[in-house]
C-alpha atoms as a PDB file:
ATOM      1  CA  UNK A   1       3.001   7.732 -26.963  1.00  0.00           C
ATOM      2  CA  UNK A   2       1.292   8.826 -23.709  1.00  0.00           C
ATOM      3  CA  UNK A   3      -2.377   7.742 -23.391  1.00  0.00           C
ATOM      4  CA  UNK A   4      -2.369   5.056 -25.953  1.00  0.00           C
ATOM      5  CA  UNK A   5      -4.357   1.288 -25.539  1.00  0.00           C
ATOM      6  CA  UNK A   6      -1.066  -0.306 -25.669  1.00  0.00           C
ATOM      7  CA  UNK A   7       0.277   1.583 -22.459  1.00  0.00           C
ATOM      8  CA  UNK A   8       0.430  -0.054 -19.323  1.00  0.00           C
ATOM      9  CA  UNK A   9      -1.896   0.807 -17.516  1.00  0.00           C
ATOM     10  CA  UNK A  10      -2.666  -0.237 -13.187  1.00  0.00           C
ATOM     11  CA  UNK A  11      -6.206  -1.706 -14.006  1.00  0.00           C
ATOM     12  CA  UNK A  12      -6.912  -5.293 -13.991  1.00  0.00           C
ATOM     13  CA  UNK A  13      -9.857  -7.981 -13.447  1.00  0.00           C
ATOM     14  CA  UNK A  14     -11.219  -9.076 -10.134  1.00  0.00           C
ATOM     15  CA  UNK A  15     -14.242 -10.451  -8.698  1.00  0.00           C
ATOM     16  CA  UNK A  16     -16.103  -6.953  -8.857  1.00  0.00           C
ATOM     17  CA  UNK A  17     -14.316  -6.015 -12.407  1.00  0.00           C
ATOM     18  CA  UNK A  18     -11.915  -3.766 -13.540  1.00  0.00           C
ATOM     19  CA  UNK A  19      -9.894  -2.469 -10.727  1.00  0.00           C
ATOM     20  CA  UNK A  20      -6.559  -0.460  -9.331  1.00  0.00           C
ATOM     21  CA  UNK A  21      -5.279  -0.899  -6.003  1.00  0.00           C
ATOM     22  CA  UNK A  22      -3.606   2.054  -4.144  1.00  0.00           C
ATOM     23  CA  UNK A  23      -0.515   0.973  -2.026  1.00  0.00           C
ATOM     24  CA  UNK A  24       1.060   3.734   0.418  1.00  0.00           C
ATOM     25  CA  UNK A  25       3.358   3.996   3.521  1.00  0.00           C
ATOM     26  CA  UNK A  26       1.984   6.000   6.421  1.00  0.00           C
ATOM     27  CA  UNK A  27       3.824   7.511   9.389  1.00  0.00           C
ATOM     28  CA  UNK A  28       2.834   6.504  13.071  1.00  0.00           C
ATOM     29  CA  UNK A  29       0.558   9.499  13.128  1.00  0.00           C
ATOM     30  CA  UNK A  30      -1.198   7.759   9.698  1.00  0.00           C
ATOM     31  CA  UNK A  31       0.028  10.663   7.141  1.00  0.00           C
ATOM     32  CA  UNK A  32       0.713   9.566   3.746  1.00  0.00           C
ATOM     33  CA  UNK A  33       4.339   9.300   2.833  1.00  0.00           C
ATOM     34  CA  UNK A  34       4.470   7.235  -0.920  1.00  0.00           C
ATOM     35  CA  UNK A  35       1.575   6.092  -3.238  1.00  0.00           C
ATOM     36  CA  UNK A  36       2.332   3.674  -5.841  1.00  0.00           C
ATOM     37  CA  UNK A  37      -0.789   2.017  -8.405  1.00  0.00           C
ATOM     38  CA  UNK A  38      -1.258  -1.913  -9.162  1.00  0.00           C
ATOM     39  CA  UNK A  39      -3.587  -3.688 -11.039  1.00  0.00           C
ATOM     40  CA  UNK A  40      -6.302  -5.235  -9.099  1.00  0.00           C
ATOM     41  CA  UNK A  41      -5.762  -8.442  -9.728  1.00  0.00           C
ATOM     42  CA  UNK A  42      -1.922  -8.508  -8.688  1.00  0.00           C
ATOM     43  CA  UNK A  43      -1.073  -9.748  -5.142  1.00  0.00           C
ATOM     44  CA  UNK A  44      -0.225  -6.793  -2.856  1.00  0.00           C
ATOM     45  CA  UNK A  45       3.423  -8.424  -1.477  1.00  0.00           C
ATOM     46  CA  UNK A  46       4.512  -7.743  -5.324  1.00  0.00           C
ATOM     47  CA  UNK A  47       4.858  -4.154  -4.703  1.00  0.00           C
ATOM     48  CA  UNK A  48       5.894  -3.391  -1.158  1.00  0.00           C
ATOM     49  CA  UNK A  49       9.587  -4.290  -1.613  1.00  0.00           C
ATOM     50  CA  UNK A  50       9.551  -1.514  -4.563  1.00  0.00           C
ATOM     51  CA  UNK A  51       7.378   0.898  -2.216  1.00  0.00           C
ATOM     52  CA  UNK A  52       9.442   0.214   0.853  1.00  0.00           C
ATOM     53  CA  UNK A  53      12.772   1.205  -1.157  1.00  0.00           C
ATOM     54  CA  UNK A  54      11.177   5.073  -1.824  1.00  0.00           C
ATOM     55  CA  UNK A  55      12.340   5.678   1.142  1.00  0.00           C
ATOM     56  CA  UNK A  56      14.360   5.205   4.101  1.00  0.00           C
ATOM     57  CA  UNK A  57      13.493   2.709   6.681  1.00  0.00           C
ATOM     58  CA  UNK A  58      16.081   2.205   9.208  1.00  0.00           C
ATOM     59  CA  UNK A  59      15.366   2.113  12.318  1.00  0.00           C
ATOM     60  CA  UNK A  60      11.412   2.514  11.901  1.00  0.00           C
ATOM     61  CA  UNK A  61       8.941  -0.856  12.781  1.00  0.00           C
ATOM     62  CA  UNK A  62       7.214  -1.560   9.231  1.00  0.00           C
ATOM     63  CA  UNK A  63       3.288  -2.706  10.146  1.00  0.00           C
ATOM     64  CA  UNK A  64       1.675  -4.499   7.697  1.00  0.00           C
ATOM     65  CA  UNK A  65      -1.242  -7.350   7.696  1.00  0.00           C
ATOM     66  CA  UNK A  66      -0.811 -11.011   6.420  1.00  0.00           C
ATOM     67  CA  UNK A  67       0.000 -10.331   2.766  1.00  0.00           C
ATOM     68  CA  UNK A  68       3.202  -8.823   3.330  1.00  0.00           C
ATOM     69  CA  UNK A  69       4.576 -11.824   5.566  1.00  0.00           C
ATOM     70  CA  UNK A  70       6.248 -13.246   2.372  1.00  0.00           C
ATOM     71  CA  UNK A  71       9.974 -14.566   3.434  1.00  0.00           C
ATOM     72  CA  UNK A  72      11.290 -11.597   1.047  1.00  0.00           C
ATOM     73  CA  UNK A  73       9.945  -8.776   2.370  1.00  0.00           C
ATOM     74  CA  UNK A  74      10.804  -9.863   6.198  1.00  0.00           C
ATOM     75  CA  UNK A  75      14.233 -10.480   5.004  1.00  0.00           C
ATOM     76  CA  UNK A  76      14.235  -6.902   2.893  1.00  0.00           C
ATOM     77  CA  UNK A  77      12.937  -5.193   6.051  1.00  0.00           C
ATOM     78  CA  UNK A  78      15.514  -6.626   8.368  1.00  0.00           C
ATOM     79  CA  UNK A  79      18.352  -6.361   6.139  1.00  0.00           C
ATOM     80  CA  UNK A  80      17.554  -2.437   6.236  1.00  0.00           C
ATOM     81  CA  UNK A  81      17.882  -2.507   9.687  1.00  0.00           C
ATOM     82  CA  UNK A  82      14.073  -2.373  10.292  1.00  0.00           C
ATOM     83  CA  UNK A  83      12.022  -4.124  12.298  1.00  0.00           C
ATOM     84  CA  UNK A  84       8.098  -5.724  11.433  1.00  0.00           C
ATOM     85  CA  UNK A  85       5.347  -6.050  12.469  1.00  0.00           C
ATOM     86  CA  UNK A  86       3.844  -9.028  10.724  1.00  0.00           C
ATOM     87  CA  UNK A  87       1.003 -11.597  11.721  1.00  0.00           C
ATOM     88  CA  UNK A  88       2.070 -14.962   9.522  1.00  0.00           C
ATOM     89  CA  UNK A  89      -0.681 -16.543   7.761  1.00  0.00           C
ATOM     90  CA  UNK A  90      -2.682 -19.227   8.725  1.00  0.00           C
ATOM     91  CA  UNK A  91      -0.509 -21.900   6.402  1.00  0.00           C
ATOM     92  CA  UNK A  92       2.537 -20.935   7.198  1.00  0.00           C
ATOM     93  CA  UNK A  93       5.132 -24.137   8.547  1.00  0.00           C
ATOM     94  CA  UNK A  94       7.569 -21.636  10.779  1.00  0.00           C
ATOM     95  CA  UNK A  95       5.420 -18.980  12.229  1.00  0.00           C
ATOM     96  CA  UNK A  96       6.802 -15.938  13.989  1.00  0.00           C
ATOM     97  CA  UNK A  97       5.938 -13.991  17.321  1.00  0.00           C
ATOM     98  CA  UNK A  98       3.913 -10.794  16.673  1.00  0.00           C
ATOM     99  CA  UNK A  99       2.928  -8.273  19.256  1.00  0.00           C
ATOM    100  CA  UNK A 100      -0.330  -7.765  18.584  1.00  0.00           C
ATOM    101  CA  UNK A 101      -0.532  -4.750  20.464  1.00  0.00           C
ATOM    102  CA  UNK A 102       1.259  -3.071  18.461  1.00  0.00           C
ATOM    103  CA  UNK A 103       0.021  -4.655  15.489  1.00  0.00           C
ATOM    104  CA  UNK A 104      -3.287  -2.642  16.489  1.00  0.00           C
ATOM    105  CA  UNK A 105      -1.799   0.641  15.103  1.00  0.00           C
ATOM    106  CA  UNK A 106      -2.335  -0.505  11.724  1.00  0.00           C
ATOM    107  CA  UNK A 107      -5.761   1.047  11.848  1.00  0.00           C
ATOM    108  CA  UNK A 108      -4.148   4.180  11.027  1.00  0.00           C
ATOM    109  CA  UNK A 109      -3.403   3.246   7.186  1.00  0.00           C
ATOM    110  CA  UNK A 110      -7.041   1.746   7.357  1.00  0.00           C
ATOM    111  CA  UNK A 111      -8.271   5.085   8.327  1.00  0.00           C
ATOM    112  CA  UNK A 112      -5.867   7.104   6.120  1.00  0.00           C
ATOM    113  CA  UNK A 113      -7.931   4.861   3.054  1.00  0.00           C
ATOM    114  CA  UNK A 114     -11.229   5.389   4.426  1.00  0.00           C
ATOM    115  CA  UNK A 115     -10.672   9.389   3.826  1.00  0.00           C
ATOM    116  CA  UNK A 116      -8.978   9.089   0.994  1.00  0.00           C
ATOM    117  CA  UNK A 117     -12.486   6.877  -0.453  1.00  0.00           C
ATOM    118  CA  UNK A 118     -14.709  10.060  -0.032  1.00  0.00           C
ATOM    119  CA  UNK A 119     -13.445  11.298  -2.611  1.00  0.00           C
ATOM    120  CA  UNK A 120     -15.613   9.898  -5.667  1.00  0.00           C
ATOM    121  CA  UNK A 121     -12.712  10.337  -7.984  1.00  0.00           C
ATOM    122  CA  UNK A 122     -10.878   8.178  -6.491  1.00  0.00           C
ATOM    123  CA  UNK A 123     -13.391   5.279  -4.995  1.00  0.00           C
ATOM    124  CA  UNK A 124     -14.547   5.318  -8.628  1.00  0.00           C
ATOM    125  CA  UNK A 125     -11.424   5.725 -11.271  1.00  0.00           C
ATOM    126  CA  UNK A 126     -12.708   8.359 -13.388  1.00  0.00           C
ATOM    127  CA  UNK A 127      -9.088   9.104 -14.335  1.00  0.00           C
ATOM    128  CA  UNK A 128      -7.686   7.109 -17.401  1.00  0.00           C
ATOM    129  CA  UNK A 129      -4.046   7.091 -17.386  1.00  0.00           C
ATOM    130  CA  UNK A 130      -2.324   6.265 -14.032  1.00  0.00           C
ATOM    131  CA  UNK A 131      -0.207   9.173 -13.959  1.00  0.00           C
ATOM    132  CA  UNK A 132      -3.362  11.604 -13.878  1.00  0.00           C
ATOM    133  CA  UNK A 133      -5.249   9.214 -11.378  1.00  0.00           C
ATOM    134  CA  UNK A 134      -2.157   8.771  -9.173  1.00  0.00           C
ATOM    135  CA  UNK A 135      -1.877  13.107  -9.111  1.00  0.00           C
ATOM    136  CA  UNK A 136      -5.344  13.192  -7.805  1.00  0.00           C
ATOM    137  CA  UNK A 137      -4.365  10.535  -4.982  1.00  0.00           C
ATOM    138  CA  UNK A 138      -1.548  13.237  -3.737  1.00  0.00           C
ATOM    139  CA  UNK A 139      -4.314  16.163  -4.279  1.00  0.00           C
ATOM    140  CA  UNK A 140      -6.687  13.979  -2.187  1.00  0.00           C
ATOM    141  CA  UNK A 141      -3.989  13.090   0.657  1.00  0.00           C
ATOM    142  CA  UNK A 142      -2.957  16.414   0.541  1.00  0.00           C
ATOM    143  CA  UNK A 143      -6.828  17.761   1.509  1.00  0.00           C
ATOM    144  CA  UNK A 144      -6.754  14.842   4.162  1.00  0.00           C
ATOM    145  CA  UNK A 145      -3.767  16.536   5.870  1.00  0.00           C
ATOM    146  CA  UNK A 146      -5.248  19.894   5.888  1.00  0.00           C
ATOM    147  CA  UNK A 147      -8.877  19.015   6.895  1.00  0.00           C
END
């Protein structure tokens, strides 16, 4: 049954309580291509192998920041004949070159977010089942396209 307790549902603990994270995939001009929900207290490198596979990435250069640098991902990206762009973190025994100038066009999914959070709906989760909340993320993208 839809809209039951039992449901899964993308909302979990953090440090400043019950929270959903928004993943996406932005062109190079920063317009949103796929949305998918987590809970807020699951790492972001679980989902961007599923994310990734919506849709075709051959060919493009896949930007991300530290949390996607997992061995997986790099080796998901570059067996779809896709290149990356990401920094390695701080622990990590084999590091990898990054061009950090292009790394700098990553602001564009920072920006995409930063519209996306005027809309009160959204920054606040006023939406109780994922599939309504995720409906208003593609209205809200949508307005950010056409502003």
């Amino acid at each position: 049954m839809v809209g039951k307790k039992s449901e899964d549902k993308a909302v979990g603990m953090s440090r400043g309580g019950r929270n959903t994270k928004i993943h996406t995939l932005v062109d190079g001009l920063g317009n949103p291509i796929s949305f998918m929900l987590s809970p807020g207290n699951e790492h972001d490198s679980i989902r961007a192998i599923p994310l990734l596979k919506q849709i075709d990435i051959r060919g493009c250069n896949i930007l991300g920041d530290k949390a996607y640098g997992a061995q997986t991902i790099r080796d998901y990206i570059s067996s779809q004949k896709a290149t990356y762009t990401i920094p390695p973190q701080d622990n990590c025994k084999e590091p990898w070159s990054v061009d950090w100038h292009t790394y700098k066009e990553r602001h564009l999914v920072e920006c995409f977010f930063q519209q996306l959070k005027w809309f009160r709906r959204i920054f606040t989760r006023y939406d109780k089942l994922d599939a309504s909340f995720l409906a208003f993320v593609y209205i809200a993208a949508t307005m950010v396209l056409l502003k």
